[in-house]
N, C-alpha and C. Protein backbone atom coordinates (compact mmCIF):
# COMPACT_ATOMS: atom_id res chain seq x y z
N UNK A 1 0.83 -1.21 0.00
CA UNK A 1 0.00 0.00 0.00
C UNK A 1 0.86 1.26 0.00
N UNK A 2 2.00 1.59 0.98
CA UNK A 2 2.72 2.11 0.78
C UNK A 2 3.25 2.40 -0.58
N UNK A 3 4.01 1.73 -0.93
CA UNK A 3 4.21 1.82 -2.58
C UNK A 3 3.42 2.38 -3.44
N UNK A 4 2.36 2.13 -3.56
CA UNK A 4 1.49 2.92 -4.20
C UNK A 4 1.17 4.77 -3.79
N UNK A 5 1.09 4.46 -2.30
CA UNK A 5 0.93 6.13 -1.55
C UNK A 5 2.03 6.59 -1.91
N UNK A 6 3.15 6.46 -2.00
CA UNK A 6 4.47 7.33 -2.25
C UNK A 6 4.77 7.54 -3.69
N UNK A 7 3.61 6.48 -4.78
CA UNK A 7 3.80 6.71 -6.42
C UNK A 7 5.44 6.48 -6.70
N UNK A 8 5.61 5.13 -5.66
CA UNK A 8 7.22 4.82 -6.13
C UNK A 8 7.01 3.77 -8.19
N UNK A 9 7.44 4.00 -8.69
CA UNK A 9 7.42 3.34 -9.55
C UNK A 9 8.85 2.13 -10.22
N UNK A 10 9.65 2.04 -9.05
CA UNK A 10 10.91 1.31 -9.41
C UNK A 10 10.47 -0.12 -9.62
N UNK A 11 11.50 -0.96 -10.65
CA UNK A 11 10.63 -2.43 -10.90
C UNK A 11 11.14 -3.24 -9.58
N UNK A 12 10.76 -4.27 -8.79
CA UNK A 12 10.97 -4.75 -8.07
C UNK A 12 11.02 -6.16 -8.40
N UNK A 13 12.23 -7.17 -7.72
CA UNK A 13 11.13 -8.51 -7.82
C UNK A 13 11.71 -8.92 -6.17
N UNK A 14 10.20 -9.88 -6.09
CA UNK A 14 9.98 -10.38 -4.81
C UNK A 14 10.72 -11.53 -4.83
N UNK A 15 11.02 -11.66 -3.69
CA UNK A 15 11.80 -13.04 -3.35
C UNK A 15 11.41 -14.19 -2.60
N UNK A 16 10.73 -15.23 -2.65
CA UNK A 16 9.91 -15.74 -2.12
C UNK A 16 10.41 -17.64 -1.87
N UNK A 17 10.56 -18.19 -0.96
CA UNK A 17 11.15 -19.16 -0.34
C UNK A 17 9.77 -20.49 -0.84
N UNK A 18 9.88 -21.83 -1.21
CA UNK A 18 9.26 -22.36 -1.36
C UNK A 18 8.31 -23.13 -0.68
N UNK A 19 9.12 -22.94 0.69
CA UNK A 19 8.37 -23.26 1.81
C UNK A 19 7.99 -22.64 2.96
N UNK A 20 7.29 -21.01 2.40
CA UNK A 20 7.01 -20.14 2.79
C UNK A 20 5.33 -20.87 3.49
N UNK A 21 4.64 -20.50 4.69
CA UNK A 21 3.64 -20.87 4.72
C UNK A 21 2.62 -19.97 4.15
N UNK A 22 3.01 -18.49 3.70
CA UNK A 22 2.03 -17.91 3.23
C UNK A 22 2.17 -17.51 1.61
N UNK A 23 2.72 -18.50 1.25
CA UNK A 23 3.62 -18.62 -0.60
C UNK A 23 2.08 -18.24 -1.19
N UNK A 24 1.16 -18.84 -1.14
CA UNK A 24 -0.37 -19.11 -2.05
C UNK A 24 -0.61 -17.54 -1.45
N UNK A 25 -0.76 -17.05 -0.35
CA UNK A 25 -1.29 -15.40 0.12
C UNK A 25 -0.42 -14.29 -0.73
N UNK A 26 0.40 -14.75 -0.76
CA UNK A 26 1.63 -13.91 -1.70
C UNK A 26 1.39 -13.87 -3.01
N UNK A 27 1.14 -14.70 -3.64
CA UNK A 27 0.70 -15.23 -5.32
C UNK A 27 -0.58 -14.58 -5.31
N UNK A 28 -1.42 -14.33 -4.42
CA UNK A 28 -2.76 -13.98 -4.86
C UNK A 28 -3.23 -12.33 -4.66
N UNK A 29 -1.71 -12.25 -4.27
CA UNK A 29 -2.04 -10.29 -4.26
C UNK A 29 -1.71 -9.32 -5.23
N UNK A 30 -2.39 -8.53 -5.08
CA UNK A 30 -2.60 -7.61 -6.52
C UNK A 30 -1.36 -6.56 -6.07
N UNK A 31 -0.07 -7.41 -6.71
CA UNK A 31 0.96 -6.22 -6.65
C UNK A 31 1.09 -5.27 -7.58
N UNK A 32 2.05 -4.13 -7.39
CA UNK A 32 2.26 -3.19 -8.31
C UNK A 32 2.99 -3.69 -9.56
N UNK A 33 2.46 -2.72 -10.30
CA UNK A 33 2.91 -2.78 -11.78
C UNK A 33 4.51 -2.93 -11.96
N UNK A 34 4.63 -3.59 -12.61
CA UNK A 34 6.58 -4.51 -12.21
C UNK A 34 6.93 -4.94 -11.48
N UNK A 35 6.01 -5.50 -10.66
CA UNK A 35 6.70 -6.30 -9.18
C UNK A 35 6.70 -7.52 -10.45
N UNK A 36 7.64 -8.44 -9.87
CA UNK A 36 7.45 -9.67 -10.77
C UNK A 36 8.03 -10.78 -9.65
N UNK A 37 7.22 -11.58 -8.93
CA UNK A 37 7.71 -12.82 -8.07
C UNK A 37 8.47 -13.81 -8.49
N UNK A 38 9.68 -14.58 -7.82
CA UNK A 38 10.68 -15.52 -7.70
C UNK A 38 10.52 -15.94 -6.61
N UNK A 39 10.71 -17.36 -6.87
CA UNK A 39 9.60 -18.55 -5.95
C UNK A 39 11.47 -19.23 -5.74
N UNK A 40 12.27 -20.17 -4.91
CA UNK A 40 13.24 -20.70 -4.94
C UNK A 40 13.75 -21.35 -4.05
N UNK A 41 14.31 -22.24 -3.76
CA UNK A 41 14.50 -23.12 -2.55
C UNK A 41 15.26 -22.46 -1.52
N UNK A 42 14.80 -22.13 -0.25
CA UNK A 42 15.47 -21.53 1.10
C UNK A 42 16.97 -21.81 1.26
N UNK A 43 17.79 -21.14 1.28
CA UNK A 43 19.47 -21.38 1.66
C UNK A 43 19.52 -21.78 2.80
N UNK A 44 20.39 -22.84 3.29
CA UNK A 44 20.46 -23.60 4.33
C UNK A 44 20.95 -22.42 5.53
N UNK A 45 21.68 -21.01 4.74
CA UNK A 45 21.60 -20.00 5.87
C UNK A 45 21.60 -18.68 5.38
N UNK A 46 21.51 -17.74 5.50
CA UNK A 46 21.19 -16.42 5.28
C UNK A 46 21.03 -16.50 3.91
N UNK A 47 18.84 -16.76 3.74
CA UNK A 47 18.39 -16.73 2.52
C UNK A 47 19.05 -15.22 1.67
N UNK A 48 18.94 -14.34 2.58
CA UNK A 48 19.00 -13.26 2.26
C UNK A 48 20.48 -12.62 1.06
N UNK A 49 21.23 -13.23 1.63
CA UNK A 49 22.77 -13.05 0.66
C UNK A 49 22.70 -14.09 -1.05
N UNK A 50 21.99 -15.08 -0.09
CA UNK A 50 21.96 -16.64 -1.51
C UNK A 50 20.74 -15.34 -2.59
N UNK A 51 20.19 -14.97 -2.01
CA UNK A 51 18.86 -14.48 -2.78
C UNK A 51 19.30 -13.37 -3.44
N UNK A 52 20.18 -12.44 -3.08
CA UNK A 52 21.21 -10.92 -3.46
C UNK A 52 22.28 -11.71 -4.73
N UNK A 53 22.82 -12.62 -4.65
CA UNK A 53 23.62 -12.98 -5.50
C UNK A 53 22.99 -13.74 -6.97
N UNK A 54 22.08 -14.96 -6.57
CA UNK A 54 21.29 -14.91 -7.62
C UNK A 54 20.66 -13.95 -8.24
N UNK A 55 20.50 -12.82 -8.12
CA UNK A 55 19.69 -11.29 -8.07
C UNK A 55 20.45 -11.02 -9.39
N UNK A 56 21.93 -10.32 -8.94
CA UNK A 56 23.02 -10.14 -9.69
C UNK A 56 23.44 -11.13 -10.55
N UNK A 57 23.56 -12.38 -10.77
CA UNK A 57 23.57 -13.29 -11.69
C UNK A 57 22.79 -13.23 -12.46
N UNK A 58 21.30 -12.75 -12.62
CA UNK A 58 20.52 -12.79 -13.52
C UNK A 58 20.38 -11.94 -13.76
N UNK A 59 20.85 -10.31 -13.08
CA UNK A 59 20.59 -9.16 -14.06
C UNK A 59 22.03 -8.65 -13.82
N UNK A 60 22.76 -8.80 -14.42
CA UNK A 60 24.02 -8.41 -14.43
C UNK A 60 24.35 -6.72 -15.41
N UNK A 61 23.28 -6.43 -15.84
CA UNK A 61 23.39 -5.23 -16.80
C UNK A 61 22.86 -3.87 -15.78
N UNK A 62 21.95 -4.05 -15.04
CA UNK A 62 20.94 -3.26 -14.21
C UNK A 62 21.80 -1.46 -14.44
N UNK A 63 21.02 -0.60 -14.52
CA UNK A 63 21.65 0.86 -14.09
C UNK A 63 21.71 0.78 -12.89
N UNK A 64 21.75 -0.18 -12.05
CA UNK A 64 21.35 0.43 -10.39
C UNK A 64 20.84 -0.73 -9.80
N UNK A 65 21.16 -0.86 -8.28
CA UNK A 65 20.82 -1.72 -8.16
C UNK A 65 20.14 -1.41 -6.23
N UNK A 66 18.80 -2.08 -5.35
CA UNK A 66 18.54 -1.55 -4.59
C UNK A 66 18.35 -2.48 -4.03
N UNK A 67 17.75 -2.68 -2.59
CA UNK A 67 17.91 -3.92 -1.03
C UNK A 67 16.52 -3.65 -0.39
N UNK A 68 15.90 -3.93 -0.42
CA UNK A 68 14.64 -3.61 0.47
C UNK A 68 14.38 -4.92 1.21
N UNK A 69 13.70 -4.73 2.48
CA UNK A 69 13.04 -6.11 3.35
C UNK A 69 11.70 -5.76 3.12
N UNK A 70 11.23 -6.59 3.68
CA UNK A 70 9.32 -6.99 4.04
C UNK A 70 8.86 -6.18 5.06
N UNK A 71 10.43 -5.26 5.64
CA UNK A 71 9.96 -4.91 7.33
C UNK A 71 10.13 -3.37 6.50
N UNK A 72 10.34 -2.90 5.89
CA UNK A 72 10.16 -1.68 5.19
C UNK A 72 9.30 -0.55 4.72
N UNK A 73 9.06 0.31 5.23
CA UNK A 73 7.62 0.96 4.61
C UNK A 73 8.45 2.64 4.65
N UNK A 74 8.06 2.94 3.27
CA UNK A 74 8.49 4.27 2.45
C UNK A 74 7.06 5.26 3.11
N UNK A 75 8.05 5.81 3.32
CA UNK A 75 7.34 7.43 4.48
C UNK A 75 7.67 8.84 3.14
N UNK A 76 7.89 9.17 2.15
CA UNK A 76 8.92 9.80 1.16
C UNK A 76 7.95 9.69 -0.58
N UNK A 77 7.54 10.39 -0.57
CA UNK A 77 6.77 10.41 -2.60
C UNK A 77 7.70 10.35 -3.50
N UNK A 78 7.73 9.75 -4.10
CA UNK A 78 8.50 9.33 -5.08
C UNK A 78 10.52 9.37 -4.52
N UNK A 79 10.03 8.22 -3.32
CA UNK A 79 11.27 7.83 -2.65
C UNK A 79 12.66 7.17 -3.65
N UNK A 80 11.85 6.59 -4.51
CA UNK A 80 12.32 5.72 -5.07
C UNK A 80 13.54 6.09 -6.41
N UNK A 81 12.77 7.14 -6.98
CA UNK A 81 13.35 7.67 -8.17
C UNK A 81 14.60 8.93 -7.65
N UNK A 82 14.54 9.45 -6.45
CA UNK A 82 15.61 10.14 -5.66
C UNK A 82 16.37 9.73 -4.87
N UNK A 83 16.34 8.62 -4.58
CA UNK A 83 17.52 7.68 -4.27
C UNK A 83 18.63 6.68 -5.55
N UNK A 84 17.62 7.01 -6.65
CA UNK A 84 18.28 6.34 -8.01
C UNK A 84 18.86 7.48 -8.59
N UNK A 85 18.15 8.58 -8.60
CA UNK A 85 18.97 9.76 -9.08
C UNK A 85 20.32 9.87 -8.06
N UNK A 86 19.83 9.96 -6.68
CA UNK A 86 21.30 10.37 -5.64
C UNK A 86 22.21 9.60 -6.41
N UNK A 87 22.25 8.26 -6.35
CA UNK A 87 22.78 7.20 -6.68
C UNK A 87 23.98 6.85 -7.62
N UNK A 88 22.89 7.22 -8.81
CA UNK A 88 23.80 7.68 -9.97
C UNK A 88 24.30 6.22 -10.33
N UNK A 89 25.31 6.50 -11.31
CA UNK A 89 26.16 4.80 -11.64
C UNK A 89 27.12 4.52 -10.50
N UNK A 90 27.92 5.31 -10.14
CA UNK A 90 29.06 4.94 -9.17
C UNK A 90 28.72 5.63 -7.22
N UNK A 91 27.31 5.34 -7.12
CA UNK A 91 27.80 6.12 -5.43
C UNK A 91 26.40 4.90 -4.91
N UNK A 92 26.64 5.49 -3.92
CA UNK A 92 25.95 4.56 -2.60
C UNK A 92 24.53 5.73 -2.17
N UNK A 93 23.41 5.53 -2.31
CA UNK A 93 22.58 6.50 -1.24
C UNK A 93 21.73 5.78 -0.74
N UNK A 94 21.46 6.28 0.26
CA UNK A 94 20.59 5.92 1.21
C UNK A 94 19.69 6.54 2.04
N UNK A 95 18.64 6.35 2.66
CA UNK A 95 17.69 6.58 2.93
C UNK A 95 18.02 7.39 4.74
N UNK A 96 17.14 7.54 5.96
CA UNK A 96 17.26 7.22 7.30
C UNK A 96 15.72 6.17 7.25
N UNK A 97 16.18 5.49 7.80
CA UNK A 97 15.18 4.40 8.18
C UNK A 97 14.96 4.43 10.27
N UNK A 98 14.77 5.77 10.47
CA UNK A 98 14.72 5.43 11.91
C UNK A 98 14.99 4.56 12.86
N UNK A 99 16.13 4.20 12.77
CA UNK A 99 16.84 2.82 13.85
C UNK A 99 17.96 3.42 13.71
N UNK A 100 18.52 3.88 12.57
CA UNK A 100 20.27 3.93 12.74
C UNK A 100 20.57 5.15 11.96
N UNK A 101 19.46 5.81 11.25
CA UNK A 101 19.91 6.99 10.41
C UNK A 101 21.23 6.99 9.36
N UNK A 102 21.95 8.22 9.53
CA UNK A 102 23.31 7.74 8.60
C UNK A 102 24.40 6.78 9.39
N UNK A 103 24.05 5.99 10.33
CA UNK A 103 25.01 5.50 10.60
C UNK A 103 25.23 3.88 9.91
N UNK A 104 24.28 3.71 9.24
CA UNK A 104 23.90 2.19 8.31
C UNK A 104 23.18 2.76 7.03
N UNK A 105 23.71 2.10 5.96
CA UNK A 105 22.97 2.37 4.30
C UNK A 105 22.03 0.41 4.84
N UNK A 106 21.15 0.77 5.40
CA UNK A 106 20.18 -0.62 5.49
C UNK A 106 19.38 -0.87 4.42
N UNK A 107 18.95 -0.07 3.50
CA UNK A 107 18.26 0.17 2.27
C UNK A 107 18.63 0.67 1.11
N UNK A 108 19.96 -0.05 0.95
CA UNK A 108 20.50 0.83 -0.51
C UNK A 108 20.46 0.93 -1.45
N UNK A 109 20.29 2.35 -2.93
CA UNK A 109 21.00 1.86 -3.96
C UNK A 109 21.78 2.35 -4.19
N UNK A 110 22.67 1.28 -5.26
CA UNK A 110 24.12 1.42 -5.57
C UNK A 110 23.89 1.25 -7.21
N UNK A 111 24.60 2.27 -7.49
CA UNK A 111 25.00 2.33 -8.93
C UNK A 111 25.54 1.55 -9.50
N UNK A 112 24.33 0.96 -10.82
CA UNK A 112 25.30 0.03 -11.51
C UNK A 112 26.76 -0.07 -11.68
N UNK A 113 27.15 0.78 -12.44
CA UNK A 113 28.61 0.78 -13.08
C UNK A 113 29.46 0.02 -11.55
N UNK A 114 29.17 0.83 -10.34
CA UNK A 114 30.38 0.93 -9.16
C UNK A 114 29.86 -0.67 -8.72
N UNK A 115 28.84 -1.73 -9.20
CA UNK A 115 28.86 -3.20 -8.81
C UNK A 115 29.59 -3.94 -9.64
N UNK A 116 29.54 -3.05 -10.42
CA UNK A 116 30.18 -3.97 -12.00
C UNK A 116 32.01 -3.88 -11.81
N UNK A 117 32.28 -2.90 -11.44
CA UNK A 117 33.55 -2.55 -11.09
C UNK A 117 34.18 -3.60 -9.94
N UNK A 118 33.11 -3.35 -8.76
CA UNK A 118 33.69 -4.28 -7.64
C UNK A 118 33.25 -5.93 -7.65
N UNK A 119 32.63 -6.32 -8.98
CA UNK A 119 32.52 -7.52 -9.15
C UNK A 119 30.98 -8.22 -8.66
N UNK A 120 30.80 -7.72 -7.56
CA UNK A 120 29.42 -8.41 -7.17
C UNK A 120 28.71 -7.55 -6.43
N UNK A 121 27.86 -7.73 -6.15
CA UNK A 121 26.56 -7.13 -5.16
C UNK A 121 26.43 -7.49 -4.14
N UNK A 122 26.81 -8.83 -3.21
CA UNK A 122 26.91 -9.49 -2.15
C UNK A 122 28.65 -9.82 -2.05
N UNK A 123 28.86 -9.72 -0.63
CA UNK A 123 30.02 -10.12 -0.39
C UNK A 123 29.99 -11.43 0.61
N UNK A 124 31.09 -12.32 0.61
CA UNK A 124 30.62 -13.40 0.85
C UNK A 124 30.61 -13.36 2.41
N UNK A 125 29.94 -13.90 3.24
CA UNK A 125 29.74 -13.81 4.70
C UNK A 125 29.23 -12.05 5.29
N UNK A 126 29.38 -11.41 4.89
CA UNK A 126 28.74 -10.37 4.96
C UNK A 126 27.96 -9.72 4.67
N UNK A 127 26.56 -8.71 5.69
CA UNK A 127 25.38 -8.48 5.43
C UNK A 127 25.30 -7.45 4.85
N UNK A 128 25.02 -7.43 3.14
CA UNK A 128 24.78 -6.52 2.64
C UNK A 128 24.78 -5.01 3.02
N UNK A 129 24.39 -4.42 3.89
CA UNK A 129 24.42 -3.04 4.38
C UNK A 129 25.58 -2.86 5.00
N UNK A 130 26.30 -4.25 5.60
CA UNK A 130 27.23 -3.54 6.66
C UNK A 130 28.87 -3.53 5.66
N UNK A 131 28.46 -3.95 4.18
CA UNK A 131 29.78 -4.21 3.26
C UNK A 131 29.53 -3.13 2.68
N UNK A 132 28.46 -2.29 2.03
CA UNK A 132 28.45 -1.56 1.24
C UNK A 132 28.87 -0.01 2.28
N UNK A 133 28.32 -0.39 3.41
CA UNK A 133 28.45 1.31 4.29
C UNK A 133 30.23 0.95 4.56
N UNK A 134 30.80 0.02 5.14
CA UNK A 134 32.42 0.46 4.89
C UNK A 134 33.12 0.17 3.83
N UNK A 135 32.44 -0.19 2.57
CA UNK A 135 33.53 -0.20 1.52
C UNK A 135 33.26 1.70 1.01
N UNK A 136 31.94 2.21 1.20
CA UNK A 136 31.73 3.19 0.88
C UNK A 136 31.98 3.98 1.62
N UNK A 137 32.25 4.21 2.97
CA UNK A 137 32.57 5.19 3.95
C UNK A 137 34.52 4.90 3.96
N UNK A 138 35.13 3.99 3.28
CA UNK A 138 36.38 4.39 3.16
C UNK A 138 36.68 5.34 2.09
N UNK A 139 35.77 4.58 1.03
CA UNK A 139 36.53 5.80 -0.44
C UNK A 139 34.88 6.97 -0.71
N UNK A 140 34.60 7.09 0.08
CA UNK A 140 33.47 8.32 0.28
C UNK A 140 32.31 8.67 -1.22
N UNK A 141 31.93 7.16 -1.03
CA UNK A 141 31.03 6.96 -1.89
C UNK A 141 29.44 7.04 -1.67
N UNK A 142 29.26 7.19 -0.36
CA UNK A 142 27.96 7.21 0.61
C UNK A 142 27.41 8.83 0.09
N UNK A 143 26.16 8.29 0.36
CA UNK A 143 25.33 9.83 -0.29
C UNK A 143 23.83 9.60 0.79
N UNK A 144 24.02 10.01 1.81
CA UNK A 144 22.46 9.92 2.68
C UNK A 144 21.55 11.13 2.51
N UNK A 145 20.42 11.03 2.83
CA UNK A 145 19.09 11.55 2.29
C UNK A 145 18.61 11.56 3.84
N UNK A 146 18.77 12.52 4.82
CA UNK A 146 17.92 12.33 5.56
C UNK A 146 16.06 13.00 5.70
N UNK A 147 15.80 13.29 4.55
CA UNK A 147 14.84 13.74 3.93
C UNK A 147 14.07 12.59 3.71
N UNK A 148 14.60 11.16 3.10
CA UNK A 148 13.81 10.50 2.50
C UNK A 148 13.69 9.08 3.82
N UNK A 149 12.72 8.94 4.39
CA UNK A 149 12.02 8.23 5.74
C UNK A 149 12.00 7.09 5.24
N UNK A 150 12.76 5.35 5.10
CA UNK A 150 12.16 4.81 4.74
C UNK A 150 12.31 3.79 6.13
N UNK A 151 10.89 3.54 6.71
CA UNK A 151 10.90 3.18 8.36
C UNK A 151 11.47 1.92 8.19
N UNK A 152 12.25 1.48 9.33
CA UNK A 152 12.60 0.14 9.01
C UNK A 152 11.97 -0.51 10.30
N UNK A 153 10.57 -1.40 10.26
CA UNK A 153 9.78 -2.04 11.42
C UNK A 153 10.29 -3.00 12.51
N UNK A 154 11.32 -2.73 12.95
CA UNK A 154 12.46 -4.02 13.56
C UNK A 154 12.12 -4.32 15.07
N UNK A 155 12.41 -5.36 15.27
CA UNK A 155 11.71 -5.45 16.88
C UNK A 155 12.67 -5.40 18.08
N UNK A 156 14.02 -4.18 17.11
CA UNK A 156 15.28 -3.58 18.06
C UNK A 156 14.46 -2.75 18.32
N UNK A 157 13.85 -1.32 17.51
CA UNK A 157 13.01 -0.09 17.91
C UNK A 157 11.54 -0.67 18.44
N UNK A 158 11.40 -1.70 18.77
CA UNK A 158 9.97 -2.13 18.87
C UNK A 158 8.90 -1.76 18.08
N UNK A 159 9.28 -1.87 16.82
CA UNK A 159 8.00 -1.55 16.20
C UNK A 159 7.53 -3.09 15.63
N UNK A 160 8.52 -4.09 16.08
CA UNK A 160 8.04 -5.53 15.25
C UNK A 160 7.95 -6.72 16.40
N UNK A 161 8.20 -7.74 16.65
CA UNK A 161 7.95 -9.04 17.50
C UNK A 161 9.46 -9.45 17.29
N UNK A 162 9.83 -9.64 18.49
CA UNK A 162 10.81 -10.87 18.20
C UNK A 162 10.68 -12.12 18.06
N UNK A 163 10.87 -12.74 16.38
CA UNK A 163 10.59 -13.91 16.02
C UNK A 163 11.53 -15.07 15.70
N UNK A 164 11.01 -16.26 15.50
CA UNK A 164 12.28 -17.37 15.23
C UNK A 164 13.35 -17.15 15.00
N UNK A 165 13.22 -16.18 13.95
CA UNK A 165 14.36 -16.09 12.80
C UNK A 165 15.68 -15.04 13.37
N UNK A 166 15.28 -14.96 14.63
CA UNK A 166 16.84 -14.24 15.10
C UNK A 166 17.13 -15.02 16.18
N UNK A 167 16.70 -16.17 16.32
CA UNK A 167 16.78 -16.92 17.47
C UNK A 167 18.31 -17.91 17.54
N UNK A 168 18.98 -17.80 16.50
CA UNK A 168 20.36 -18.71 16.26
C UNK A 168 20.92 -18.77 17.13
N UNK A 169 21.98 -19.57 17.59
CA UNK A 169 22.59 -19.23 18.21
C UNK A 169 23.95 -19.16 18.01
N UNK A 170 24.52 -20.29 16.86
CA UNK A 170 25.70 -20.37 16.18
C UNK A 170 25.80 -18.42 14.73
N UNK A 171 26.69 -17.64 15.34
CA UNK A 171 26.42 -16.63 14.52
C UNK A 171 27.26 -17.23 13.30
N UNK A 172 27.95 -17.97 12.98
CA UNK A 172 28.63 -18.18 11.55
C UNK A 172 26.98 -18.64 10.76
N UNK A 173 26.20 -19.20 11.13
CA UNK A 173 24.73 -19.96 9.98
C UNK A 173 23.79 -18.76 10.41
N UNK A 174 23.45 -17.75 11.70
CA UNK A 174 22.68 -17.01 11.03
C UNK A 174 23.33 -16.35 10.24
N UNK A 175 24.60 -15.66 10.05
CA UNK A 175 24.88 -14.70 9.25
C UNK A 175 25.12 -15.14 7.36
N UNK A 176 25.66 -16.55 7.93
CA UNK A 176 26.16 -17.06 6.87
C UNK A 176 27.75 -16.66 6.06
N UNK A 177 28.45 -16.28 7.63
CA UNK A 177 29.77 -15.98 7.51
C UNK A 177 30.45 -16.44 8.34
N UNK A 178 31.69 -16.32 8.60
CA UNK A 178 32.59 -16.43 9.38
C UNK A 178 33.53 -15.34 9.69
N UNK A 179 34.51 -15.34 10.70
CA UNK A 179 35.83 -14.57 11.43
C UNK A 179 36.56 -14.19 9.73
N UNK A 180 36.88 -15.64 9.14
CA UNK A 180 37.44 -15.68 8.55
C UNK A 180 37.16 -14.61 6.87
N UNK A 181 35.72 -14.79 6.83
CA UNK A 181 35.16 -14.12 5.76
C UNK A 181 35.00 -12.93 6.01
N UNK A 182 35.01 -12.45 7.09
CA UNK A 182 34.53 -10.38 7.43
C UNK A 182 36.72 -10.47 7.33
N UNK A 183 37.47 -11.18 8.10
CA UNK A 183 38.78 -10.63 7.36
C UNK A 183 39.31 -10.43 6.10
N UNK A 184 38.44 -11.06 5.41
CA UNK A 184 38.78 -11.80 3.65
C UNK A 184 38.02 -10.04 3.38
N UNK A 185 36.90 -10.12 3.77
CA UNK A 185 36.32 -7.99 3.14
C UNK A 185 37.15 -7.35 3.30
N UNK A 186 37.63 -7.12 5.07
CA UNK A 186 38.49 -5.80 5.62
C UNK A 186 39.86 -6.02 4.57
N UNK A 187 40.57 -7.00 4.00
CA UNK A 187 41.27 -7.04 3.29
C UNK A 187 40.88 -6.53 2.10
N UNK A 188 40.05 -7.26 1.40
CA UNK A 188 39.71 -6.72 0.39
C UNK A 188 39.38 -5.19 0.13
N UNK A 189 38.57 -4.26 1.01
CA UNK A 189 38.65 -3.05 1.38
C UNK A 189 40.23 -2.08 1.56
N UNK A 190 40.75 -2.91 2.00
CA UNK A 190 41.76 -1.41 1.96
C UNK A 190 43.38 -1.78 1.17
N UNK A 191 42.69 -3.15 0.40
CA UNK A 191 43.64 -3.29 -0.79
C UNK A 191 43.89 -2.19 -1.77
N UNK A 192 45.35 -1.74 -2.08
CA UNK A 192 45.41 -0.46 -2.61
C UNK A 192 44.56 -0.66 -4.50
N UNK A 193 44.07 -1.95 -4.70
CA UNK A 193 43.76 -2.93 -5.90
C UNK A 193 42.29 -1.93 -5.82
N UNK A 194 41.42 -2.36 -4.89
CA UNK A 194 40.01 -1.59 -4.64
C UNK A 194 39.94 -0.48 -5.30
N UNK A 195 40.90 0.61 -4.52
CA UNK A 195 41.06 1.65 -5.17
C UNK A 195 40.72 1.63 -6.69
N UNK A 196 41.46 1.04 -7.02
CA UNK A 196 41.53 0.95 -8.54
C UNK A 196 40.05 0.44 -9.33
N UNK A 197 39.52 -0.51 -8.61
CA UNK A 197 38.47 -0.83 -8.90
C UNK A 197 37.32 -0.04 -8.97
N UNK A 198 37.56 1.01 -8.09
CA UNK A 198 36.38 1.74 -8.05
C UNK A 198 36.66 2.96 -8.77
N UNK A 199 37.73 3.16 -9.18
CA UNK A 199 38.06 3.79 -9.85
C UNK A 199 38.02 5.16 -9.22
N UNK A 200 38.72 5.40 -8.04
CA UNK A 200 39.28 6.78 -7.50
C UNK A 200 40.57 6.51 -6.92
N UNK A 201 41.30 7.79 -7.07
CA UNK A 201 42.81 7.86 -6.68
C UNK A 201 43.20 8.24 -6.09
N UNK A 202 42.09 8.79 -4.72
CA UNK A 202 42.30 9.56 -3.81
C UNK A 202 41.14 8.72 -2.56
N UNK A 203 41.43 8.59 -1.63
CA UNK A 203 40.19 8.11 -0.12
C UNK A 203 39.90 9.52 0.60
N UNK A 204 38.46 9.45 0.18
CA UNK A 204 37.72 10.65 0.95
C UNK A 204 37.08 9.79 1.88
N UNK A 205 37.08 9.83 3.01
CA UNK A 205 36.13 8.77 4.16
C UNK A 205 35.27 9.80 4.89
N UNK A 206 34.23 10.55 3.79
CA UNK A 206 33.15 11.10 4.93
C UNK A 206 31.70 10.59 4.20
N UNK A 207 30.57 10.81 4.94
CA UNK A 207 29.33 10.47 4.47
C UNK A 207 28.90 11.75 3.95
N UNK A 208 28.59 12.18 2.39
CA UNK A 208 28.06 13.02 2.50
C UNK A 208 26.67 13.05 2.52
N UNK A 209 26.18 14.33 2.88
CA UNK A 209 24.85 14.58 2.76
C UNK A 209 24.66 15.12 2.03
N UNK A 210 23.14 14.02 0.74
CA UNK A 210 23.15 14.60 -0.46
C UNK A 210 22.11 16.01 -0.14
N UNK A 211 22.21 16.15 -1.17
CA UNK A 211 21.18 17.67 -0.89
C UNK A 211 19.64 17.27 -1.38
N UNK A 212 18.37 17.52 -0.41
CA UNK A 212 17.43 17.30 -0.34
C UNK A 212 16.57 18.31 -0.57
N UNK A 213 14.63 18.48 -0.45
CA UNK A 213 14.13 19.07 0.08
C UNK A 213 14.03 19.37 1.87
């Protein structure tokens, strides 16, 4: 409903686990125009990264590329198309989602060209937001919007339940990383190689703030 109230028009596709219990409630709703559903067998651990990488495997061309959850609701009119503009081909923007503001890109998009450069969209053992905010807060690729609200419903701010699904207790299978894999990033990050990849010759490490209403 949201989506519609904010007249976001970005194409989306849903990501949907096969042994979802509400898979048939999902199939039978009248989504927005370009949502397009993907139905696929659950990753034995963080669906969420297995689901980001197949993402990028099948659209490997994209201008842009963006992260949204289920726990998400756009507060912002036409949120969508000013975070793709911030964005651009090579930068990071992001939203405040009231839990962490600029201190997490939890909802990002990232410019095609700058995924294509660094090879992938997911990094391996690491959660999407927390790879893109320090590969981007070293070479000052971050662009926040605290203009654009997109709430994030989490049951840290109590706006959600604490349910199964944070109940792990081994953190290498919820995250679907290891010690070993967040060292394999921080390496990869401040390899003087990166640089190159992203194609700047200089490290600016601040967040800027893009310019808003």
């Amino acid at each position: 409903m949201h989506w519609r109230y904010t007249d976001a028009t970005a194409p989306v596709c849903v990501y949907l686990d096969t042994d979802d219990p509400a898979l048939n409630e999902y199939r039978a709703l009248d989504l927005p125009r370009d949502w397009t559903i993907h139905i696929g067998e659950r990753a034995s651990y963080n669906p969420v990264w297995h689901i980001n990488n197949r993402h990028y495997e099948q659209f490997p061309n994209q201008p842009w590329y963006g992260h949204i959850n289920d726990d998400m609701v756009p507060r912002r009119y036409h949120w969508d198309r000013e975070l793709i503009e911030t964005a651009g081909s090579n930068l990071i923007a992001y939203g405040d989602d009231l839990l962490q503001g600029r201190r997490m890109c939890t909802f990002p998009v990232i410019g095609g060209e700058l995924v294509r450069r660094v090879g992938r969209f997911m990094f391996d053992g690491i959660n999407i937001d927390t790879a893109w905010m320090l590969l981007g807060f070293k070479y000052g690729l971050l662009r926040y919007r605290p203009d654009i609200i997109l709430e994030h419903l989490h049951w840290t701010n109590g706006k959600a339940p604490k349910d199964d699904t944070y109940g792990y207790v081994d953190e290498a299978i919820k995250h679907g990383g290891t010690v070993d894999a967040l060292e394999a990033f921080v390496r990869f990050v401040l390899d003087p190689k990166t640089a190159g990849l992203i194609g700047q010759d200089t490290v600016d490490p601040r967040v800027t703030e893009a310019e808003g209403d």
